[in-house]
N, C-alpha and C. Protein backbone atom coordinates (compact mmCIF):
# COMPACT_ATOMS: atom_id res chain seq x y z
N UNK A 1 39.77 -20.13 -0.39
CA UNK A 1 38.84 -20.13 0.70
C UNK A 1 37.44 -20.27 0.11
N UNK A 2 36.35 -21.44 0.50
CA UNK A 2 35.82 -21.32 0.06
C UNK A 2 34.40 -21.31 0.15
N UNK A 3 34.69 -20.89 2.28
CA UNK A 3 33.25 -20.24 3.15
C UNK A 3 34.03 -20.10 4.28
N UNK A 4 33.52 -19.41 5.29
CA UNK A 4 34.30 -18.47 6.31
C UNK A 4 33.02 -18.80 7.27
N UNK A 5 33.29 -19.21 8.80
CA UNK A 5 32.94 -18.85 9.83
C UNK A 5 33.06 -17.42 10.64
N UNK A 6 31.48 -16.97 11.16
CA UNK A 6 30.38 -16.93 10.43
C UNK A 6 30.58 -16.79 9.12
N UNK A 7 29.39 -17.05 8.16
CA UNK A 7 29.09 -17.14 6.88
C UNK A 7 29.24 -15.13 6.39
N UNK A 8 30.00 -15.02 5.18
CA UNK A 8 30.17 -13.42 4.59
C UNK A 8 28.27 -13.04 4.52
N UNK A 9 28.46 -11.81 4.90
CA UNK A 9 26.75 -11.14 4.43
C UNK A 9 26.63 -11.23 2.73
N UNK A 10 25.27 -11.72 2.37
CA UNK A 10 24.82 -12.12 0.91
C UNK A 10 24.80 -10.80 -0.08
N UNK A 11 25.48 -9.63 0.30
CA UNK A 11 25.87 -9.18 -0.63
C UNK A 11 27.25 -8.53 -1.41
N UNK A 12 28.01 -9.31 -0.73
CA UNK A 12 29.45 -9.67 -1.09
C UNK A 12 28.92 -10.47 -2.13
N UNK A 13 29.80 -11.00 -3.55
CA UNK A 13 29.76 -12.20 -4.33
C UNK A 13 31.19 -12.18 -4.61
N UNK A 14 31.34 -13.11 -5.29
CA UNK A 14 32.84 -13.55 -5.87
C UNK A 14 32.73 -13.22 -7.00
N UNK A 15 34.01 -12.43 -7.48
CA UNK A 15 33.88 -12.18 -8.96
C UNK A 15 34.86 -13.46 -9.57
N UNK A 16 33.97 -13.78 -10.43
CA UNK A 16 34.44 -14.58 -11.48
C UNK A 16 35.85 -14.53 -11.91
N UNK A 17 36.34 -15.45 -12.42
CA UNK A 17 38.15 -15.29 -12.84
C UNK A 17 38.08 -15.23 -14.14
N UNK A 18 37.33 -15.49 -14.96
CA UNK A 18 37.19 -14.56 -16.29
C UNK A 18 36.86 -13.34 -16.71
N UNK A 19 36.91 -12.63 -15.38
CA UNK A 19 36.14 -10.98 -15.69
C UNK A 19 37.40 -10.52 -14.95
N UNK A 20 38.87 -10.70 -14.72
CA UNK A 20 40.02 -10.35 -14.48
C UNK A 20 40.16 -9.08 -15.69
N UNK A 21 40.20 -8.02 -15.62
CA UNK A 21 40.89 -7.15 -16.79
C UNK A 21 42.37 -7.33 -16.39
N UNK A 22 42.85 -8.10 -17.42
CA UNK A 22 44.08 -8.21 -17.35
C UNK A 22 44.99 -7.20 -18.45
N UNK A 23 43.98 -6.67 -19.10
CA UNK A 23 45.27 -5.68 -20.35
C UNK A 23 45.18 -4.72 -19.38
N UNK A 24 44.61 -4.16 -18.03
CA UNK A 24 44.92 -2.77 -17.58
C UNK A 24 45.98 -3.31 -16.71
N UNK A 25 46.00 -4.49 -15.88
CA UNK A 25 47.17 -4.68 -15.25
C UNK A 25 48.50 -4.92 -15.98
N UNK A 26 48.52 -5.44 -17.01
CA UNK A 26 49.67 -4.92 -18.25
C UNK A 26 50.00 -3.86 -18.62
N UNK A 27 49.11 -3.27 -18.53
CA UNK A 27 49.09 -1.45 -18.46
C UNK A 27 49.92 -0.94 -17.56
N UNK A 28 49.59 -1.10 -16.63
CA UNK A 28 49.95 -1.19 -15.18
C UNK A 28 51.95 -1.25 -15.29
N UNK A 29 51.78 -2.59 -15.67
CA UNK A 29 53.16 -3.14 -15.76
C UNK A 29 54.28 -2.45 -16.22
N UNK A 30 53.52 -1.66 -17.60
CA UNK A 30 54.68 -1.48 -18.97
C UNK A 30 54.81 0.19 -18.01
N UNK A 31 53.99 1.00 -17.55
CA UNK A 31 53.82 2.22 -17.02
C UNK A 31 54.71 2.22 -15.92
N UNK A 32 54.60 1.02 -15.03
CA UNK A 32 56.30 1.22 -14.33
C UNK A 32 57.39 1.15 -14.63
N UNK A 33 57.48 0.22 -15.46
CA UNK A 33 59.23 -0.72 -16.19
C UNK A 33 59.58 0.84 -16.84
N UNK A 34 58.14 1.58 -18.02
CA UNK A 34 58.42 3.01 -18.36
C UNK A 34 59.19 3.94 -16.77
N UNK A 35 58.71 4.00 -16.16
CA UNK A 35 59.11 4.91 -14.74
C UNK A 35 60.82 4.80 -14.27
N UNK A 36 60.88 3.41 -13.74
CA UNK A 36 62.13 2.58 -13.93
C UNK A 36 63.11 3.32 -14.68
N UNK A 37 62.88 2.91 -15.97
CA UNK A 37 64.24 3.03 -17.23
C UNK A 37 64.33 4.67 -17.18
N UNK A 38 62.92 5.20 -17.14
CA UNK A 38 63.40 6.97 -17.06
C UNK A 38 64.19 7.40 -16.30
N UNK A 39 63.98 7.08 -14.89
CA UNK A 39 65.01 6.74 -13.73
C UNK A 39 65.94 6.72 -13.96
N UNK A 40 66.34 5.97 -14.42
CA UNK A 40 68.10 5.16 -14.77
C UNK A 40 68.39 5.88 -15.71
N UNK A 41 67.87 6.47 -16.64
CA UNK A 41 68.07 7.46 -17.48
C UNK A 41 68.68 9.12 -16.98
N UNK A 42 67.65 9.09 -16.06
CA UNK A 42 68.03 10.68 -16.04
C UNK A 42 69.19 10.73 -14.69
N UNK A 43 69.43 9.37 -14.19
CA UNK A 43 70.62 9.49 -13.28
C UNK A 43 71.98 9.35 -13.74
N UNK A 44 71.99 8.64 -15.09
CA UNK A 44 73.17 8.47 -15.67
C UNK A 44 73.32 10.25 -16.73
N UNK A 45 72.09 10.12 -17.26
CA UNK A 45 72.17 11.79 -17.64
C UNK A 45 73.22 13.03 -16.61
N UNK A 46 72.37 12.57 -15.29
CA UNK A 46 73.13 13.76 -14.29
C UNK A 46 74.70 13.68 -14.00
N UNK A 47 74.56 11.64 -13.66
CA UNK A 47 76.33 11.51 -13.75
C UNK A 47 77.31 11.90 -14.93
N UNK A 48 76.67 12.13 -16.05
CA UNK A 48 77.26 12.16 -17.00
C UNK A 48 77.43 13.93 -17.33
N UNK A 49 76.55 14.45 -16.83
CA UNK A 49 76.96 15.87 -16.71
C UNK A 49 77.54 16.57 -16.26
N UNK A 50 78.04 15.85 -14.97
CA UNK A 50 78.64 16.32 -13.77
C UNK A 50 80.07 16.07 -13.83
N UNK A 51 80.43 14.81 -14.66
CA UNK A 51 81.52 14.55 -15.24
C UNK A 51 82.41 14.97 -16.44
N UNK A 52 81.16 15.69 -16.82
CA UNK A 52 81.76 16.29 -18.34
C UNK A 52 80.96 17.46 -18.21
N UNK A 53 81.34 18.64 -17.84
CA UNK A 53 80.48 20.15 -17.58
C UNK A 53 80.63 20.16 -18.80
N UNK A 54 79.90 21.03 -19.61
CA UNK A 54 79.86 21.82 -20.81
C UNK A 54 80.73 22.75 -21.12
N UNK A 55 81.43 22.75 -22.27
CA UNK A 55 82.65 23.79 -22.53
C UNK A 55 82.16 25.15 -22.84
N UNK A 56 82.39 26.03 -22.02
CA UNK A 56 81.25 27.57 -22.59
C UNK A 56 82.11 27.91 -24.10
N UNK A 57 81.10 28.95 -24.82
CA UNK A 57 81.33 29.06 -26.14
C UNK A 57 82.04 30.65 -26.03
N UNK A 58 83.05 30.91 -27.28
CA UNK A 58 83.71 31.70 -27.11
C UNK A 58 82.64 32.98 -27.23
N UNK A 59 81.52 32.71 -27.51
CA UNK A 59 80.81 34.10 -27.47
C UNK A 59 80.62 35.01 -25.93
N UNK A 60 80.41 33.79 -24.93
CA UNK A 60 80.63 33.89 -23.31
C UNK A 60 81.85 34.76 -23.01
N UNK A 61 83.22 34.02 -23.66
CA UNK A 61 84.31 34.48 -22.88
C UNK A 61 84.90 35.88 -23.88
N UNK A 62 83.81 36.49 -25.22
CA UNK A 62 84.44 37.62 -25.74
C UNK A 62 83.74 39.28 -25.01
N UNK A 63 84.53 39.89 -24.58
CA UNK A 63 84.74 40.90 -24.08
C UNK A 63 84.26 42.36 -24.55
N UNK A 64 84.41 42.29 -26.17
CA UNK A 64 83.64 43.16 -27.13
C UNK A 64 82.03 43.16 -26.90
N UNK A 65 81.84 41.83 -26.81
CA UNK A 65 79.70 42.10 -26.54
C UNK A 65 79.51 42.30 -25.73
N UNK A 66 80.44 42.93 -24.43
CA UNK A 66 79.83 43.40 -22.97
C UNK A 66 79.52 44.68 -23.18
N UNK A 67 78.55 45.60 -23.24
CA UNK A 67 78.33 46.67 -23.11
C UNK A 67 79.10 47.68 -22.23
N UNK A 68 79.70 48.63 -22.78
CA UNK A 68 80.44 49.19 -21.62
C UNK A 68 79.49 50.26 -20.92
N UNK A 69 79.94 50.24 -19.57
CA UNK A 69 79.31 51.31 -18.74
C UNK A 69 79.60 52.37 -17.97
């Protein structure tokens, strides 16, 4: 677009296409794809826990370290 009926008020300007910061929108980028994979990470983590509970240790199931009362 490259004038608009009525004309924009004169203190709008166009910013230039060489003053794009483009390493923060790369920034941007890698900080989601990061978000993403954590995601997928900690859901296969949960499926994978839920599928394989943890075997308790015989210190749990010995009877001697219960304090008697």
């Amino acid at each position: 677009m490259d004038s608009q009926v009525p004309p924009a008020a004169s203190v709008f300007v166009q910013i230039p296409a060489d003053h794009e910061n483009a390493a923060m929108n790369a920034g941007y980028v890698v900080q989601w794809w990061a978000f993403a994979l954590l995601t997928l990470a900690g859901y296969v983590y949960l499926v994978r826990r839920e599928a394989h509970p943890l075997v308790p240790s015989s210190f749990e199931d010995d009877e001697s370290l219960v304090p008697a009362s």
